[in-house]
N, C-alpha and C. Protein backbone atom coordinates (compact mmCIF):
# COMPACT_ATOMS: atom_id res chain seq x y z
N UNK A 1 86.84 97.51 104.00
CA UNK A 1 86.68 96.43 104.98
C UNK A 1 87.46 95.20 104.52
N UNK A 2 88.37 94.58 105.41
CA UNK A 2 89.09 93.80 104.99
C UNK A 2 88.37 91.61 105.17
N UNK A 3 88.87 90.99 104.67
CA UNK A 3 88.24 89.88 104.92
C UNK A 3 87.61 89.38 106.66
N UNK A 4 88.58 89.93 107.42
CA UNK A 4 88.32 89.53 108.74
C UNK A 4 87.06 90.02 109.29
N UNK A 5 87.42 91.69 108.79
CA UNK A 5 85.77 92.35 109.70
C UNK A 5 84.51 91.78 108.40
N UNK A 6 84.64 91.45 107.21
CA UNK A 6 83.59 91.04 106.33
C UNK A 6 83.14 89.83 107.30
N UNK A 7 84.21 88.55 107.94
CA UNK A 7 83.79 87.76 108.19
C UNK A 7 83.22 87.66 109.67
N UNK A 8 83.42 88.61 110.45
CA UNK A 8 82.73 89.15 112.30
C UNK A 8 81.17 89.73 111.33
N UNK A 9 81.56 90.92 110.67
CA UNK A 9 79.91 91.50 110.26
C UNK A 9 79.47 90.44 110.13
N UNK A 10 79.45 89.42 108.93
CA UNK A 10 78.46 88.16 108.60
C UNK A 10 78.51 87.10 109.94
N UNK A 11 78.72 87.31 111.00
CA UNK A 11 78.19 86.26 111.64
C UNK A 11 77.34 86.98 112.81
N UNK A 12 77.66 88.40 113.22
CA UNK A 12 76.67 88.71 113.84
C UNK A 12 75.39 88.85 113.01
N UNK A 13 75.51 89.16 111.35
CA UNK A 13 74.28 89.70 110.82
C UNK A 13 73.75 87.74 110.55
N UNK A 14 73.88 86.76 110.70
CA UNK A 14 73.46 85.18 110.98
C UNK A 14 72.77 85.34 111.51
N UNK A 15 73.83 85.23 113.15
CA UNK A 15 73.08 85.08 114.66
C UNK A 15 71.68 85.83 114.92
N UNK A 16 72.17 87.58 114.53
CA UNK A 16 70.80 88.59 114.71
C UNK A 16 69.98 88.16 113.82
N UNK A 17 69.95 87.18 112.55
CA UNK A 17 68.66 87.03 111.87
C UNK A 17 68.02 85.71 111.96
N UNK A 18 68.38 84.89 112.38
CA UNK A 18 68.55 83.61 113.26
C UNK A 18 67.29 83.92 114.60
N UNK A 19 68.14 84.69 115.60
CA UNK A 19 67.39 84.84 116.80
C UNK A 19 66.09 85.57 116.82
N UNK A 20 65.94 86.69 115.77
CA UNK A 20 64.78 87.62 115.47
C UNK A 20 63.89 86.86 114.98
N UNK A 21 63.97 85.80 114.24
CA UNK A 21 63.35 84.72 113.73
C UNK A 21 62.76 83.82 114.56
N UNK A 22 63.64 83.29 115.20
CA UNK A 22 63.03 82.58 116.57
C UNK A 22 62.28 83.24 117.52
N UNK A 23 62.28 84.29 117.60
CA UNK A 23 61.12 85.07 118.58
C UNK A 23 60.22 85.77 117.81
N UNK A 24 60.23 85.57 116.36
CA UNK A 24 59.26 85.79 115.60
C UNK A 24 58.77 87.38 115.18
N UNK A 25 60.04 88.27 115.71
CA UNK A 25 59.92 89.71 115.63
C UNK A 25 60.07 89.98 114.02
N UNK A 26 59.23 91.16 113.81
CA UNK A 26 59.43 91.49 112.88
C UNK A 26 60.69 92.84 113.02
N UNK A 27 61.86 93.36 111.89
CA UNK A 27 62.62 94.40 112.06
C UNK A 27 62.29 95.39 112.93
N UNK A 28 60.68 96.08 112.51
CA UNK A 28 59.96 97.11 112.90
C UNK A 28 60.02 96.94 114.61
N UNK A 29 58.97 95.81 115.17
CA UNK A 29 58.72 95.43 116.35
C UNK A 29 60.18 95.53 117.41
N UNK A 30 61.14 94.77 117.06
CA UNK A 30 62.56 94.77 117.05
C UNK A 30 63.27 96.20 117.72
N UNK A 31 63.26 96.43 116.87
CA UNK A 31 63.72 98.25 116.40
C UNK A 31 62.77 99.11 117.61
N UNK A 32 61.55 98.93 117.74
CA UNK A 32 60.97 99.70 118.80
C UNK A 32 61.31 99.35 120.71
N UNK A 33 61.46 97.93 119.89
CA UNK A 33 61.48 97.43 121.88
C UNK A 33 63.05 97.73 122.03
N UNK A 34 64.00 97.63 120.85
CA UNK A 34 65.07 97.89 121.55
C UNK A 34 65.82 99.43 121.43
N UNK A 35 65.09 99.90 120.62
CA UNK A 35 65.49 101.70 120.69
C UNK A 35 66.09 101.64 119.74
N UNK A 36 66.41 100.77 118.67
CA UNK A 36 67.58 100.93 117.47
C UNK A 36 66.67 101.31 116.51
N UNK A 37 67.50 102.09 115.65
CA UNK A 37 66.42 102.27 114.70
C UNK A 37 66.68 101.00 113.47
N UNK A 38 65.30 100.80 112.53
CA UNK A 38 65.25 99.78 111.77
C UNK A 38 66.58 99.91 110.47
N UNK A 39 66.74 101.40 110.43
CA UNK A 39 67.69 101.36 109.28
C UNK A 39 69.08 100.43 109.70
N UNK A 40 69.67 101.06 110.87
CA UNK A 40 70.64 100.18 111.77
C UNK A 40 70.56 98.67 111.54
N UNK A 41 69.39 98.37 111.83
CA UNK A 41 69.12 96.55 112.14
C UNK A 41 68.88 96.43 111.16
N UNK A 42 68.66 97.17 109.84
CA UNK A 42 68.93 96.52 108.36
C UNK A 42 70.24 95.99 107.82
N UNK A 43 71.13 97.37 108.29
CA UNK A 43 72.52 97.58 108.17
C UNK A 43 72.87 95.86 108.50
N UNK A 44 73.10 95.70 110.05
CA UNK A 44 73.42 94.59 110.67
C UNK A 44 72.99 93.27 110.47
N UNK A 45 72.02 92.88 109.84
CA UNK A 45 71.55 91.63 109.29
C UNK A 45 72.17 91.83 107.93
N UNK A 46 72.51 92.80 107.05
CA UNK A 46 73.06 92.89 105.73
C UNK A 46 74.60 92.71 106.09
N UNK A 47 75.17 92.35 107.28
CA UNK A 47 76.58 92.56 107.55
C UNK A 47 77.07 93.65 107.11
N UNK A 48 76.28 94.80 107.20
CA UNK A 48 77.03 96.16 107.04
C UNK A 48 77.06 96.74 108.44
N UNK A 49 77.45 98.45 108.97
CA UNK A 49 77.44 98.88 110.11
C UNK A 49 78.46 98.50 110.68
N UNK A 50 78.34 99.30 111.85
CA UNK A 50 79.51 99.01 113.15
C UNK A 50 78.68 99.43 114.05
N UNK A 51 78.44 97.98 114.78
CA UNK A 51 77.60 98.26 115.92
C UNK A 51 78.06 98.27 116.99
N UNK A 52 77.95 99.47 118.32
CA UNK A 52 78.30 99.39 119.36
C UNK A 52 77.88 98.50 120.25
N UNK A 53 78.91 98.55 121.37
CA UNK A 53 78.57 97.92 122.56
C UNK A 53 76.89 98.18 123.40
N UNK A 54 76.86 99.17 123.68
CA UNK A 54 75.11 99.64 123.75
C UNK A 54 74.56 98.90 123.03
N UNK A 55 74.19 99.34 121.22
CA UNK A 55 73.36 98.37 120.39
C UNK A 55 73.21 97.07 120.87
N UNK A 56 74.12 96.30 120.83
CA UNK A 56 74.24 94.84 120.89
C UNK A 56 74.32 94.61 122.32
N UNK A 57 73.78 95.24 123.41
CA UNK A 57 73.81 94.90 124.61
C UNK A 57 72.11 94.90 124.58
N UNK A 58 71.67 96.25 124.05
CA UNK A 58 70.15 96.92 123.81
C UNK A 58 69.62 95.44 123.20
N UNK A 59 69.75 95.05 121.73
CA UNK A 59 69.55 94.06 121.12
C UNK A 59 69.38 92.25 122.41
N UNK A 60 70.72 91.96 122.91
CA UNK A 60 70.59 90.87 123.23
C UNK A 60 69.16 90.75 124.24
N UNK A 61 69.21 91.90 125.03
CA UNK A 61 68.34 92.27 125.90
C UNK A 61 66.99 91.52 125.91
N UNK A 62 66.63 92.72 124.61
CA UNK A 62 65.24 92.41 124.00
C UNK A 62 65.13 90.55 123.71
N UNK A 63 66.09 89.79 123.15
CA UNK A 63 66.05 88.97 122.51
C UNK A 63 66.32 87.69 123.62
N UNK A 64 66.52 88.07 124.77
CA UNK A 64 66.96 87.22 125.69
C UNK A 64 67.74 86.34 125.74
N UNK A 65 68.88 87.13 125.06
CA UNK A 65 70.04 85.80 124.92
C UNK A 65 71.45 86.79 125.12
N UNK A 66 72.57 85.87 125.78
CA UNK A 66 73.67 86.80 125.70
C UNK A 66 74.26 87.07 124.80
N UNK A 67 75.47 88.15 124.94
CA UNK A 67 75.64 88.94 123.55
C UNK A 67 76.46 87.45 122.84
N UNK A 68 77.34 86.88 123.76
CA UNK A 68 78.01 85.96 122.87
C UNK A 68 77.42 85.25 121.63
N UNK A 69 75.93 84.80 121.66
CA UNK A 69 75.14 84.16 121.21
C UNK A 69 74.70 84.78 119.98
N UNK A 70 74.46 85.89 119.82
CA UNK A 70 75.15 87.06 118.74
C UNK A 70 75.98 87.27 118.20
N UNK A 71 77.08 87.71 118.75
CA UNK A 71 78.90 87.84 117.93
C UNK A 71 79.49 86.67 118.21
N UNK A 72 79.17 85.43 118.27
CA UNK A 72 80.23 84.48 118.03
C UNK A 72 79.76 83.82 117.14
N UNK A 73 80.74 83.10 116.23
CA UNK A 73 80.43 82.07 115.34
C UNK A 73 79.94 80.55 115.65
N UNK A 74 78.98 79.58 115.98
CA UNK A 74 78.66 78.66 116.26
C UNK A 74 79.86 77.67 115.86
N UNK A 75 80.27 77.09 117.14
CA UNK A 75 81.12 75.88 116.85
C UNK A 75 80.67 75.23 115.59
N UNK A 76 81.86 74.38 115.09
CA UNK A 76 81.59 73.34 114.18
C UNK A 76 82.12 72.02 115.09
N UNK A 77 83.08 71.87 115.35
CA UNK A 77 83.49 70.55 115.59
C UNK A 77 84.37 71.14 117.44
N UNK A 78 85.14 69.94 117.46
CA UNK A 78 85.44 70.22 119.35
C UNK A 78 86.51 70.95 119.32
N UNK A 79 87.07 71.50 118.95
CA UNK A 79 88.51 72.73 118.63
C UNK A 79 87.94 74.07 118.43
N UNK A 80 87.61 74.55 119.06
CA UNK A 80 87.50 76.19 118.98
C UNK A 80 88.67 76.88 119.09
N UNK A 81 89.17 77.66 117.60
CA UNK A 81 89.79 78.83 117.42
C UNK A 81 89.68 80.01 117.24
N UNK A 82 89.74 81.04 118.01
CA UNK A 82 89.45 82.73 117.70
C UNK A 82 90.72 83.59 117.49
N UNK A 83 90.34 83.55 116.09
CA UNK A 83 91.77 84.61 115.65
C UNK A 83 91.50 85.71 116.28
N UNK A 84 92.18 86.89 116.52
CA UNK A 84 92.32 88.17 117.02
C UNK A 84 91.34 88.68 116.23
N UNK A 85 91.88 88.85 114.99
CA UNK A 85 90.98 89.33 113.68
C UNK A 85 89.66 89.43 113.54
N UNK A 86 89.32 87.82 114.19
CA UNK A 86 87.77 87.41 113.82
C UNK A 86 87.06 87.81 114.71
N UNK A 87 87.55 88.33 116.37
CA UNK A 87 86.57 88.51 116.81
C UNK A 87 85.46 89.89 117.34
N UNK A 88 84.53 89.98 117.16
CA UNK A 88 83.47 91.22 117.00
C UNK A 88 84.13 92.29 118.25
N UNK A 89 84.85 93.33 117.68
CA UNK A 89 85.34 94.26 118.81
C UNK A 89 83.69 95.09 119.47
N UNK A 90 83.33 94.90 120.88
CA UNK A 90 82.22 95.98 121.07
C UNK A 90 82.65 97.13 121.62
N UNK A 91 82.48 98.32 121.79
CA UNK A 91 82.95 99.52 122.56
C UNK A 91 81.72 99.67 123.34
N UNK A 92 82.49 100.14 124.36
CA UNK A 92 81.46 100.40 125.60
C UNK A 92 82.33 102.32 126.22
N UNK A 93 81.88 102.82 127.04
CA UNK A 93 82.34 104.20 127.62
C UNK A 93 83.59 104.29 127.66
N UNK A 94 83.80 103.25 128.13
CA UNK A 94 85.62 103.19 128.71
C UNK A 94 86.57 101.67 128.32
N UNK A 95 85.46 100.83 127.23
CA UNK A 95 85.94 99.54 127.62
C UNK A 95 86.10 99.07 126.04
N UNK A 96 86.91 98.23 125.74
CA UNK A 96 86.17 97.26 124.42
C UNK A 96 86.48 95.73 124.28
N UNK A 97 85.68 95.04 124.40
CA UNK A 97 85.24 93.85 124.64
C UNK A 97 85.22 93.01 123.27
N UNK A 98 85.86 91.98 123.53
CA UNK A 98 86.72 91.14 122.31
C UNK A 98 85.31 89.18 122.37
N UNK A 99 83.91 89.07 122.27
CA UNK A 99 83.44 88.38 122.96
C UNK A 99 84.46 86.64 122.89
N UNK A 100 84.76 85.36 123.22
CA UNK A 100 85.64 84.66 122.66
C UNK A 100 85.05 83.72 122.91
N UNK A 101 84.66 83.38 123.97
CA UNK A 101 83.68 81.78 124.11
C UNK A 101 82.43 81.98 125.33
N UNK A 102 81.74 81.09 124.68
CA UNK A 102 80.16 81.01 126.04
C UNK A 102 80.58 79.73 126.10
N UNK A 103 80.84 79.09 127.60
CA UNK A 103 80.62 77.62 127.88
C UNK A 103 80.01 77.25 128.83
N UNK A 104 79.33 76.20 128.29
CA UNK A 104 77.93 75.66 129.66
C UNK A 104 78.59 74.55 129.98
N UNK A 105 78.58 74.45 131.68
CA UNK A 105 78.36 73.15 132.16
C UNK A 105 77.58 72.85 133.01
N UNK A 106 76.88 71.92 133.01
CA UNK A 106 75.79 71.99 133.86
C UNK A 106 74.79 72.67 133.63
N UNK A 107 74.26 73.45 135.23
CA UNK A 107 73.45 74.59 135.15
C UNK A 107 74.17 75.66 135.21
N UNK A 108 75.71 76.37 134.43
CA UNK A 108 76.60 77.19 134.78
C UNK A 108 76.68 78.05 133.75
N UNK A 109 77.22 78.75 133.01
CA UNK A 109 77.67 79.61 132.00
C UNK A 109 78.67 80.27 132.41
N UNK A 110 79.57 80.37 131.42
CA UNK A 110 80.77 80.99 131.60
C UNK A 110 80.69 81.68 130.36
N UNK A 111 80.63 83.09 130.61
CA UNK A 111 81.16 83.75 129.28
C UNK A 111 82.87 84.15 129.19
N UNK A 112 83.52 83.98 128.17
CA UNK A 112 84.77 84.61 128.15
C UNK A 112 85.31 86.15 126.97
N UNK A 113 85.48 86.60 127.55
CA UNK A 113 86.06 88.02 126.89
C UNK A 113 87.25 88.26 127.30
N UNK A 114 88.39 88.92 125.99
CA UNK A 114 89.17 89.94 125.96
C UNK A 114 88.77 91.32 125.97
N UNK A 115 89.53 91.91 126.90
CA UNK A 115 88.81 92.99 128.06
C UNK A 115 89.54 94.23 127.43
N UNK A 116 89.78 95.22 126.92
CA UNK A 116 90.70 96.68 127.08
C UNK A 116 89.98 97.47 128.08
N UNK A 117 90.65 97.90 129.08
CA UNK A 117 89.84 98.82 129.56
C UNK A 117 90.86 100.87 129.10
N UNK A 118 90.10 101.24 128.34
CA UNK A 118 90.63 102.45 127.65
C UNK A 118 90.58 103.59 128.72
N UNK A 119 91.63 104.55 128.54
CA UNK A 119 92.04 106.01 129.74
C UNK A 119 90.73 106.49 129.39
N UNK A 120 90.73 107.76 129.92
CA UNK A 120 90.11 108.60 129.97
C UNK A 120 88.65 108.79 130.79
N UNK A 121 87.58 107.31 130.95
CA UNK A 121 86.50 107.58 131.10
C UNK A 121 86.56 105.75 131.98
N UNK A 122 85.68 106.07 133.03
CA UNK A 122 85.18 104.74 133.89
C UNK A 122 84.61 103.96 133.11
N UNK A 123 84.42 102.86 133.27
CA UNK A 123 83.04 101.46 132.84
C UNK A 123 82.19 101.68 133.62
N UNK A 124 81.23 101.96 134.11
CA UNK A 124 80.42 101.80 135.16
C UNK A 124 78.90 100.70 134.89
N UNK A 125 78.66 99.84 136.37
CA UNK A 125 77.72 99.05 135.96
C UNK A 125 76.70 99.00 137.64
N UNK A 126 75.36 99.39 137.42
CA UNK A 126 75.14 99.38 138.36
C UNK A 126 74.23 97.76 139.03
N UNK A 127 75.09 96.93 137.87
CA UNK A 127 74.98 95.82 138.83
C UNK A 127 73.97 94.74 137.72
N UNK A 128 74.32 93.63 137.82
CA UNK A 128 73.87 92.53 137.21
C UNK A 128 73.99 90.90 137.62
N UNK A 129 73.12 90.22 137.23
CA UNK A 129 73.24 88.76 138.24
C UNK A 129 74.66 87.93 137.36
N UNK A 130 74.62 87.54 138.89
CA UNK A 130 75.95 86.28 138.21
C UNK A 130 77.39 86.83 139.03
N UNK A 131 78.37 86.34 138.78
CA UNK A 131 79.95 86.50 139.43
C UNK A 131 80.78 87.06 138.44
N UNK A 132 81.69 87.90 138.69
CA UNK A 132 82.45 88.58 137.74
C UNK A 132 84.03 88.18 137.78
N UNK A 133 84.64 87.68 137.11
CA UNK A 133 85.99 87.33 137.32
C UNK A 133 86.93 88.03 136.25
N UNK A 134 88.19 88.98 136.69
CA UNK A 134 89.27 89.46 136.14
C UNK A 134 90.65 89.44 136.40
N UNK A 135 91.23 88.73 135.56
CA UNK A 135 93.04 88.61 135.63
C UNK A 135 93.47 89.67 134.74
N UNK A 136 94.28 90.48 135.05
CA UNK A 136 95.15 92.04 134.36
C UNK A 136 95.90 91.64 134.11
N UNK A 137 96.43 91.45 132.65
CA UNK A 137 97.72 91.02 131.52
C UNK A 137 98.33 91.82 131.38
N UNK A 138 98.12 92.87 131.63
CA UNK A 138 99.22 94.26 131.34
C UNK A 138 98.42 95.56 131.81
N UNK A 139 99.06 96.43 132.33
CA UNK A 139 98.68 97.99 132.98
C UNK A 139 98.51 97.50 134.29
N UNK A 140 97.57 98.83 135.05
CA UNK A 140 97.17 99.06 136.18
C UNK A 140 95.93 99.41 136.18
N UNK A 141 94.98 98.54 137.07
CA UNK A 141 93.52 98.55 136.56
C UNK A 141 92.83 98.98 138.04
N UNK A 142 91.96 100.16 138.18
CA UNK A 142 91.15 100.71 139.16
C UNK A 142 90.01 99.80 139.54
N UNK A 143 89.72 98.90 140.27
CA UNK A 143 88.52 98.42 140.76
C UNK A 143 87.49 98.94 141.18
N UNK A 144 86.14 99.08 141.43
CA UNK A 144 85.15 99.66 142.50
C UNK A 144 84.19 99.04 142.57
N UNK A 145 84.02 98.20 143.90
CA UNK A 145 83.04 97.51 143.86
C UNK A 145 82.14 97.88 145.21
N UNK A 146 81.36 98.32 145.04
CA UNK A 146 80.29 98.83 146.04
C UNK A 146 81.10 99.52 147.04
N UNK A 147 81.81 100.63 146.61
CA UNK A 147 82.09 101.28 146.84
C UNK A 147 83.65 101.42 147.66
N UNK A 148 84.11 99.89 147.70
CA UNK A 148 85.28 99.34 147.63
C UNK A 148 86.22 100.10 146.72
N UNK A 149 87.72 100.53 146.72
CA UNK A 149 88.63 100.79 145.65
C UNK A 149 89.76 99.58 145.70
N UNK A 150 89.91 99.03 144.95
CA UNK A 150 90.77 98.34 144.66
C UNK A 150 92.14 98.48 143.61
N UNK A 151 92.99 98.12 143.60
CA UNK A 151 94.17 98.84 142.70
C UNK A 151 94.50 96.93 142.18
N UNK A 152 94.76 96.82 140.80
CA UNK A 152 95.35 96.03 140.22
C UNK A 152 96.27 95.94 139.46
N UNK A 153 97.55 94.40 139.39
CA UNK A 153 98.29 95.14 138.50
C UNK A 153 98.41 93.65 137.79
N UNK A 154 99.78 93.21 136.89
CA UNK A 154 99.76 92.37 136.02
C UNK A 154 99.61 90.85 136.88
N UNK A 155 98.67 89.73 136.19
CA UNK A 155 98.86 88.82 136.84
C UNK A 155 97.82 89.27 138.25
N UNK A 156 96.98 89.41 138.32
CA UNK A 156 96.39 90.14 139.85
C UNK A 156 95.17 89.46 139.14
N UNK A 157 94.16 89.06 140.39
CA UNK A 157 92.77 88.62 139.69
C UNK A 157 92.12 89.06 141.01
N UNK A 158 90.87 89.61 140.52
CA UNK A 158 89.79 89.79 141.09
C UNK A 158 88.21 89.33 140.95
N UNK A 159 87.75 88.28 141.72
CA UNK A 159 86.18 87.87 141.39
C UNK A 159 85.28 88.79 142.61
N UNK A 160 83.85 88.91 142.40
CA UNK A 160 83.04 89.98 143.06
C UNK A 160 81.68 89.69 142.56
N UNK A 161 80.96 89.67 143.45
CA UNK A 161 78.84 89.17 143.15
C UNK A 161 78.98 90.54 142.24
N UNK A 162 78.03 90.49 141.13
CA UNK A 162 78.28 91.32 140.11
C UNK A 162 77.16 91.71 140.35
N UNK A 163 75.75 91.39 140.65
CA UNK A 163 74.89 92.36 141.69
C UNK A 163 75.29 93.96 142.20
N UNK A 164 76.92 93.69 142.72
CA UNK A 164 77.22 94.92 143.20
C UNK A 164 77.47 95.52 142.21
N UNK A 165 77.00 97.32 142.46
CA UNK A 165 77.44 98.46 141.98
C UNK A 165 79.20 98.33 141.83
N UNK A 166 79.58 98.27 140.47
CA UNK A 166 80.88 98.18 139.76
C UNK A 166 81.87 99.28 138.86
N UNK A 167 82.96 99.42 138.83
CA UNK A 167 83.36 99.90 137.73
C UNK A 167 84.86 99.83 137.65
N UNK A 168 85.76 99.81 136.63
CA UNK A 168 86.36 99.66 135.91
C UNK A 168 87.42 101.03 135.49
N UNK A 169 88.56 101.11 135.53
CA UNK A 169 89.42 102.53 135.17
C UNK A 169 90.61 102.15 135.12
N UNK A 170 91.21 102.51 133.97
CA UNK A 170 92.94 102.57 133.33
C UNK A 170 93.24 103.96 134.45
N UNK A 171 94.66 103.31 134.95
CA UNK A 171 95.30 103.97 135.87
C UNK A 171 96.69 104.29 135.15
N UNK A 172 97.58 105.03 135.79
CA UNK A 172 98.70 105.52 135.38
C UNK A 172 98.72 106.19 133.74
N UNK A 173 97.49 106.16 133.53
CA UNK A 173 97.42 106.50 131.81
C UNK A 173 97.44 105.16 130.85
N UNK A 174 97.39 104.39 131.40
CA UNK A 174 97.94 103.63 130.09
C UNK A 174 96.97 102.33 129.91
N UNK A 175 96.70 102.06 128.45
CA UNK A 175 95.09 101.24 128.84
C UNK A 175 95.31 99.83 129.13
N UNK A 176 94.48 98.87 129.96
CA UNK A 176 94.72 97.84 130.55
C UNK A 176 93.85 96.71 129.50
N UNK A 177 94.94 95.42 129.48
CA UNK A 177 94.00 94.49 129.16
C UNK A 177 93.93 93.25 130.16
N UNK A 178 93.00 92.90 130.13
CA UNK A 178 92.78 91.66 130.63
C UNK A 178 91.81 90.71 130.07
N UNK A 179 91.80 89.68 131.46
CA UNK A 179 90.41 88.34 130.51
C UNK A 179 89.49 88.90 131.44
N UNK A 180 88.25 89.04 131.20
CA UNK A 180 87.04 89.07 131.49
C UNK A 180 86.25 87.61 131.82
N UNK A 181 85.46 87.05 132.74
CA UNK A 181 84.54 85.59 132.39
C UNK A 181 83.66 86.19 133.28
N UNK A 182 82.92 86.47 133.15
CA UNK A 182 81.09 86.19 133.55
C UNK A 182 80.23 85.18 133.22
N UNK A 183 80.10 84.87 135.19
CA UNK A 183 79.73 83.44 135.46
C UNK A 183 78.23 83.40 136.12
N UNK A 184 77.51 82.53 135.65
CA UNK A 184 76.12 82.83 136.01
C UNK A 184 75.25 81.67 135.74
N UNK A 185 74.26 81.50 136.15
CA UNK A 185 73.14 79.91 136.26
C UNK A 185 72.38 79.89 135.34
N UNK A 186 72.15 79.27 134.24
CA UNK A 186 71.92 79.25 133.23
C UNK A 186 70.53 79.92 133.17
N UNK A 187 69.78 79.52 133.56
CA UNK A 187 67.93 80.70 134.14
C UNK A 187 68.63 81.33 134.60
N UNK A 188 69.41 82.24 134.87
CA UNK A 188 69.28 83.71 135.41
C UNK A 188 69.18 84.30 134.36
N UNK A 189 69.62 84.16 132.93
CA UNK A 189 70.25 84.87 131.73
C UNK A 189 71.25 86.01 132.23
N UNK A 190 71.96 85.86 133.37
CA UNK A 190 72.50 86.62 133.79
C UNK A 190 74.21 87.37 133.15
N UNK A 191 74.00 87.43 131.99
CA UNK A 191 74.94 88.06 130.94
C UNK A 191 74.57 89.65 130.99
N UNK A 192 75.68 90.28 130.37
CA UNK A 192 76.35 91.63 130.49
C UNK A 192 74.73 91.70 130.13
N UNK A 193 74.08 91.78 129.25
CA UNK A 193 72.90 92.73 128.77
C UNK A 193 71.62 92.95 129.67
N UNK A 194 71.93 92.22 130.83
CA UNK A 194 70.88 92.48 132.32
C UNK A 194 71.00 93.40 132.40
N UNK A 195 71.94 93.99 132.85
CA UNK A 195 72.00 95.31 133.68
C UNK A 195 71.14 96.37 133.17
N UNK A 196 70.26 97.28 133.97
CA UNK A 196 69.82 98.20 132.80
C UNK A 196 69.87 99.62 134.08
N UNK A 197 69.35 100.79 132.99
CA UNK A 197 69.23 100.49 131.91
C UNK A 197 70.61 100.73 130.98
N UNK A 198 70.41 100.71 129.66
CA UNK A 198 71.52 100.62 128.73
C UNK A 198 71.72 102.50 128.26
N UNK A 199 72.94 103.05 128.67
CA UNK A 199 73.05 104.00 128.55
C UNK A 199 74.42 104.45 128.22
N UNK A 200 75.01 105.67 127.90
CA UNK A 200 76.51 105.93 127.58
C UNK A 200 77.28 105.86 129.14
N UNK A 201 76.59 106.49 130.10
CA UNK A 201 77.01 106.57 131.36
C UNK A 201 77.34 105.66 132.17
N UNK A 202 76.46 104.30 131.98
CA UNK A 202 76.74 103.33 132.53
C UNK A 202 76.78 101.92 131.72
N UNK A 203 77.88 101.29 131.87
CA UNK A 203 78.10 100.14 131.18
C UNK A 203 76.23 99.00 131.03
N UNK A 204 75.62 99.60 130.15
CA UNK A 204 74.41 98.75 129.99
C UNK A 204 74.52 97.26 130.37
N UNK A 205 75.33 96.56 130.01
CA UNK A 205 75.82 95.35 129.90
C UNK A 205 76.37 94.70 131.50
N UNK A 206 77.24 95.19 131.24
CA UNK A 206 77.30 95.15 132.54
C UNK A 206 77.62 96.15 133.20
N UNK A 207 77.42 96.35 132.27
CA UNK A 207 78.04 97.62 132.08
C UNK A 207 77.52 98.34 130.94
């Protein structure tokens, strides 16, 4: 493990021991409500493991907070920088999600992610509160939104009530990236880890 992923492990294993704290769970308690087992959530507070997208969708869930609030490092001062390096890759079915900033204004939230969406297999989400917004930086990206098909290509953006039944697919073969922001009212907690339930089949999160 090189300095970068030493320094993503130690800030999700912070955040997760931080927030478990504040809701006063013990590992055990933890571990049952969210299906992980305790050895795992030892791993991850020790900054060891590689935790998936599921886990840490399963996790925020229970804990009622979005995943950002987990894999990101707490600002220090008004300049936020995210090296490539630093930030917590999650895998999801078809997707892997880079988390990069949560910003509140108001009563608003904006989450921001670097998006891959990988060949072979859909994202699927059968729906979560809040607005979904995507600009495609490179490839050709399959839309489906309630049953809508949509075709995207570089520079193309698409927003959609994320309520609706969704999903996500690399077209022509070749995997797509884009920015991701999921937008939502601060009481909704309406971040990727609503959606349920959390499964391989369907993007838990928001998938």
């Amino acid at each position: 493990m090189n300095d970068a992923e030493e320094s993503v492990r130690g800030v999700l294993a912070a955040n997760l021991k931080r927030v478990r704290a504040q809701r006063g769970l013990s590992l055990s308690e933890l571990s049952r409500r969210a299906g992980v087992g305790k050895a795992t959530l030892s791993q991850l507070e020790s900054g060891a493991g590689n935790p998936t997208l599921e886990t840490v969708l399963g996790l925020s869930r229970v804990l009622g907070v979005p995943i950002s609030d987990l894999v990101e490092a707490r600002p220090a001062g008004e300049v936020t920088v995210v090296r490539a390096a630093e930030a917590e890759v999650l895998s999801g079915r078809g997707v892997d999600l880079r988390p990069l900033r949560r910003i509140e204004s108001g009563d608003t939230v904006f989450e921001l992610y670097d998006q891959v969406v990988r060949t072979g297999a859909a994202q699927e989400s059968g729906g979560h509160t809040g607005t979904e917004h995507t600009v495609v930086q490179s490839g050709r990206l399959g839309v489906r939104v309630d049953g809508r098909e949509i075709e995207l290509g570089p520079g193309d953006y698409i927003g959609f009530d994320a309520a609706l039944p969704h999903a996500y697919t690399a077209l022509d073969g070749e995997p797509v990236r884009s920015v991701l922001v999921l937008q939502y009212r601060a009481e909704q907690h309406g971040h990727l880890a609503e959606a349920s339930p959390v499964r391989p089949a369907a993007w838990g999160l928001w998938h």
